[in-house]
C-alpha atoms as a PDB file:
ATOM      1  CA  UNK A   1      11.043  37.708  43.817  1.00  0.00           C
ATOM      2  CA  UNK A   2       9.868  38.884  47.223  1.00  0.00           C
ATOM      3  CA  UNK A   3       6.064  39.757  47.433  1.00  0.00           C
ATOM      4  CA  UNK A   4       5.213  41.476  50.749  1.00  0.00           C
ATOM      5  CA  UNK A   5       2.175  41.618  52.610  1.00  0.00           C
ATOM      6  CA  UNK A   6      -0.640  44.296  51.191  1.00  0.00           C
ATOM      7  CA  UNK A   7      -1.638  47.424  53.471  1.00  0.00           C
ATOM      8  CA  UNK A   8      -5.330  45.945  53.269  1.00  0.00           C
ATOM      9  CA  UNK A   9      -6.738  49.543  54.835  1.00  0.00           C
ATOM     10  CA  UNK A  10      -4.760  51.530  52.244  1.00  0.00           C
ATOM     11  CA  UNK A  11      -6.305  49.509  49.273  1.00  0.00           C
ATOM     12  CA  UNK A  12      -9.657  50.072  50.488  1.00  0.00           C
ATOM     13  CA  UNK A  13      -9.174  53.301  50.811  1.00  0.00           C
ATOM     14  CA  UNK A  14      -7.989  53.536  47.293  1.00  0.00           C
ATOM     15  CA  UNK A  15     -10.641  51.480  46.157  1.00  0.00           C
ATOM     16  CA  UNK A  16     -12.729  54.153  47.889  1.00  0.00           C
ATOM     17  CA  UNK A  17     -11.824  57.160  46.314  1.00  0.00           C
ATOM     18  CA  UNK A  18     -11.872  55.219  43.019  1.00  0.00           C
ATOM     19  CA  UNK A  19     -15.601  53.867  43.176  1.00  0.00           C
ATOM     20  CA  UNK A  20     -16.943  57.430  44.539  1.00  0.00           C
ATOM     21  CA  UNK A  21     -14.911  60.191  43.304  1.00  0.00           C
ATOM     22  CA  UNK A  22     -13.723  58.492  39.548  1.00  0.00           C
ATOM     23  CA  UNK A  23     -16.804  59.751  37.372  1.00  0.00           C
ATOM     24  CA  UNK A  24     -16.488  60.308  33.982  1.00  0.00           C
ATOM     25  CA  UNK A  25     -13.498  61.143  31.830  1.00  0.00           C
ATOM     26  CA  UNK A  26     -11.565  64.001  33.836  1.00  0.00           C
ATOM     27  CA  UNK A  27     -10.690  61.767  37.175  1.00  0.00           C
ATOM     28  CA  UNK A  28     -10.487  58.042  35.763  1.00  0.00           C
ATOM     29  CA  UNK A  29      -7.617  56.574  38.199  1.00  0.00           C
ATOM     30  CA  UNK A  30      -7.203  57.359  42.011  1.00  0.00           C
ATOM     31  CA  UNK A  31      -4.188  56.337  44.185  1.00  0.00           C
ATOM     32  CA  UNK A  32      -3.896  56.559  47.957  1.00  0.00           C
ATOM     33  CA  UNK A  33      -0.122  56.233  49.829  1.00  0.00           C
ATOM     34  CA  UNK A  34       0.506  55.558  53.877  1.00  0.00           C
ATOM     35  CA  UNK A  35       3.122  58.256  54.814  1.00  0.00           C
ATOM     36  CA  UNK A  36       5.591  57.342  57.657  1.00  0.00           C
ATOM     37  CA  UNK A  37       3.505  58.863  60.450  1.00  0.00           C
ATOM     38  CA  UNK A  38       1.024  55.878  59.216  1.00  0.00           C
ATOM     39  CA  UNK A  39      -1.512  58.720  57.539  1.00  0.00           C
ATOM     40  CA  UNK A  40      -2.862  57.424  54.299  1.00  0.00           C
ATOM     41  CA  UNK A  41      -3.293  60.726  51.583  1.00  0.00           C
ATOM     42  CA  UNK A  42      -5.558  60.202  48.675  1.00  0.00           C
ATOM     43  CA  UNK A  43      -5.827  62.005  45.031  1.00  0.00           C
ATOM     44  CA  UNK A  44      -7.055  61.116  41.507  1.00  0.00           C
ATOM     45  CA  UNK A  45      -5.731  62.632  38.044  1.00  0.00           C
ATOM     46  CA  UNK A  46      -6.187  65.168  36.995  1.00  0.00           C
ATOM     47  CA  UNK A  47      -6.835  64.291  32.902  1.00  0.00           C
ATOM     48  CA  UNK A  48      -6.641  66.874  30.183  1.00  0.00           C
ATOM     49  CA  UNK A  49      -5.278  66.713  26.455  1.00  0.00           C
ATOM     50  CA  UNK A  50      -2.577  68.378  26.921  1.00  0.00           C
ATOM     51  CA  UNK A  51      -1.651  66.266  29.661  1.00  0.00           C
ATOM     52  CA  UNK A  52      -2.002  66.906  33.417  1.00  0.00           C
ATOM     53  CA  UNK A  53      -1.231  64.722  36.621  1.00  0.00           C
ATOM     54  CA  UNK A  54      -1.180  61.165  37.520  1.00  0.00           C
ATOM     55  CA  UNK A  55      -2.682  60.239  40.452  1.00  0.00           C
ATOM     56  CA  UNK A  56       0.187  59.253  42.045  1.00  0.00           C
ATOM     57  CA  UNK A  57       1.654  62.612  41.123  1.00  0.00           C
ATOM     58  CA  UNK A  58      -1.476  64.364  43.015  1.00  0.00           C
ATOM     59  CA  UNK A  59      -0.759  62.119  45.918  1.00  0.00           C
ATOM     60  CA  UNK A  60       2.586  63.387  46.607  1.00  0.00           C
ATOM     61  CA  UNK A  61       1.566  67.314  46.304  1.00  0.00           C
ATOM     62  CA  UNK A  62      -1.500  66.375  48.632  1.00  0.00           C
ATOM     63  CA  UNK A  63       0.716  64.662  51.138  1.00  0.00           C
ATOM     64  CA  UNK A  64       2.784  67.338  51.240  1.00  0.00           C
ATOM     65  CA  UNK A  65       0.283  70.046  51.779  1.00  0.00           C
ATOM     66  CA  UNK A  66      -0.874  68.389  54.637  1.00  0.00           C
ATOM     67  CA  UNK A  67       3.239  67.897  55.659  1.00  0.00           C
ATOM     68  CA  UNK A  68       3.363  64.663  55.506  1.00  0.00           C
ATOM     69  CA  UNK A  69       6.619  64.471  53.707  1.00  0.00           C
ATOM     70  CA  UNK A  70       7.504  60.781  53.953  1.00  0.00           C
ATOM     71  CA  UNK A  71       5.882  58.336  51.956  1.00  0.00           C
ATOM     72  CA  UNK A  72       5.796  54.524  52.819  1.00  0.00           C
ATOM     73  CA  UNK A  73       3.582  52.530  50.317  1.00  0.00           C
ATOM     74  CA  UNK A  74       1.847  53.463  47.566  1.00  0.00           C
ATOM     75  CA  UNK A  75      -1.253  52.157  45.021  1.00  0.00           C
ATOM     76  CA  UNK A  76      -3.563  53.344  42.072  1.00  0.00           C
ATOM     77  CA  UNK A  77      -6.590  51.378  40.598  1.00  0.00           C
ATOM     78  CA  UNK A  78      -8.690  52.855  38.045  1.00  0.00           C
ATOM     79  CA  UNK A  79     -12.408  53.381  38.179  1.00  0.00           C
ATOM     80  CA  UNK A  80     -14.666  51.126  38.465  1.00  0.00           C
ATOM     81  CA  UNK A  81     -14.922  50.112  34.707  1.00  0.00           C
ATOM     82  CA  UNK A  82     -11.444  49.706  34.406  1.00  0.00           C
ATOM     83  CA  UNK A  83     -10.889  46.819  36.984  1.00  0.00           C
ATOM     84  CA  UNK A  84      -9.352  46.064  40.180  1.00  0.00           C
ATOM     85  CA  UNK A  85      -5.858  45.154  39.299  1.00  0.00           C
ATOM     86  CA  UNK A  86      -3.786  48.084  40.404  1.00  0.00           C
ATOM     87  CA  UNK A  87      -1.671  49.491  37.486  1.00  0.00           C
ATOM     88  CA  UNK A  88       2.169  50.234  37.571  1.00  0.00           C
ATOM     89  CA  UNK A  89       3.105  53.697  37.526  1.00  0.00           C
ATOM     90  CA  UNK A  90       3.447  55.276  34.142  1.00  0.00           C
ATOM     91  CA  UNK A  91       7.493  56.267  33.465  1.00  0.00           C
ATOM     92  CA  UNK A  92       6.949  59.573  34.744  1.00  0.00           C
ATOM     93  CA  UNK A  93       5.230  58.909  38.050  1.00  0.00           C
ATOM     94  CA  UNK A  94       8.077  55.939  38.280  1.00  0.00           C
ATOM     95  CA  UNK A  95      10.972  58.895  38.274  1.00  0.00           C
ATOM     96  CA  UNK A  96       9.077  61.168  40.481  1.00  0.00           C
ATOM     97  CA  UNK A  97       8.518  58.882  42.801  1.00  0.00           C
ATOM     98  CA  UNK A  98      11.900  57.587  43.324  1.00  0.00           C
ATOM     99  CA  UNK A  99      13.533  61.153  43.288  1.00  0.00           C
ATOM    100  CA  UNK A 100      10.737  61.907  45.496  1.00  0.00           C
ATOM    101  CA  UNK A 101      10.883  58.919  48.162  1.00  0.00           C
ATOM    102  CA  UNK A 102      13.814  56.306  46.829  1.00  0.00           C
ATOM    103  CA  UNK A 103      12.640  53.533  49.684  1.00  0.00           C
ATOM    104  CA  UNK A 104       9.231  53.748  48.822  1.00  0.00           C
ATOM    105  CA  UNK A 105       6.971  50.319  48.123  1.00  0.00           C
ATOM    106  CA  UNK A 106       4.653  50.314  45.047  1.00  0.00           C
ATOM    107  CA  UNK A 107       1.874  47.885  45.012  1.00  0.00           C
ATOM    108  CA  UNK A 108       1.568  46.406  41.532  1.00  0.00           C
ATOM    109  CA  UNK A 109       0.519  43.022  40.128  1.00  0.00           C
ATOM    110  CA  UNK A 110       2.601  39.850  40.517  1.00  0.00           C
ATOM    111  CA  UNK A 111       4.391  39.037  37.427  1.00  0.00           C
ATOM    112  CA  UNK A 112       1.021  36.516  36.151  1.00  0.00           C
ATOM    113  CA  UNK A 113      -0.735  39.445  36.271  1.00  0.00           C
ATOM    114  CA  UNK A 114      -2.782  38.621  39.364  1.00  0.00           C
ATOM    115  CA  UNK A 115      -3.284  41.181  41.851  1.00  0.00           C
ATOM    116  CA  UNK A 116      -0.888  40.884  44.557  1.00  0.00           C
ATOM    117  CA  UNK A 117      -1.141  38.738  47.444  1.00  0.00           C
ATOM    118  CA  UNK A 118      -3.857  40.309  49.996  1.00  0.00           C
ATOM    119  CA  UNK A 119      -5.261  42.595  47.731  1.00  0.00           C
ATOM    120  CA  UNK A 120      -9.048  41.484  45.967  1.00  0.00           C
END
């Protein structure tokens, strides 16, 4: 297994978003991707109980609004009570995003469950 190199200025953006704009139950997990034109395009959920959109999801409608229609890398973390280990994509965000942008690089944790290498 290959690891690359993290985007160290997209995870702290990421981390960003996550420690100031994750409060309370309705925006619990943020996620911040570096579009081809090296822009990086943040979003949290959107949480409700009868479901509503990932982070990730919110990224790519975001990134599009502002026409940035390639994505390169992407990452979500939760807030700050849930740790710093960024999450996989749920199943749905993992089809969107490969209809969506079939080349694009998810950071997740090594198979240990460490972060991944470059990332705190």
């Amino acid at each position: 297994m290959h690891t690359h190199d993290v985007d160290e200025e997209l995870v702290a953006a990421v981390a960003e978003v996550a420690r100031t704009r994750c409060r309370g139950d309705n925006h619990t997990m943020a996620a911040a991707a570096r579009a081809t034109d090296g822009r990086i395009v943040t979003g949290v959920n959107a949480y409700h109980f009868t479901g509503g959109p990932c982070a990730e999801l919110v990224v790519v409608g975001t990134a599009a609004a502002q026409g940035a229609y390639g994505l390169r890398t992407i990452v979500a973390v939760g807030d700050r009570d849930r740790g710093v280990v960024p999450p996989p994509p749920c199943g749905r965000c993992r089809q969107a995003l490969l209809d969506y942008f079939p080349a694009l690089e998810v950071v997740v944790p090594t198979p240990g469950g460490r972060p991944p290498r470059g990332y705190r």
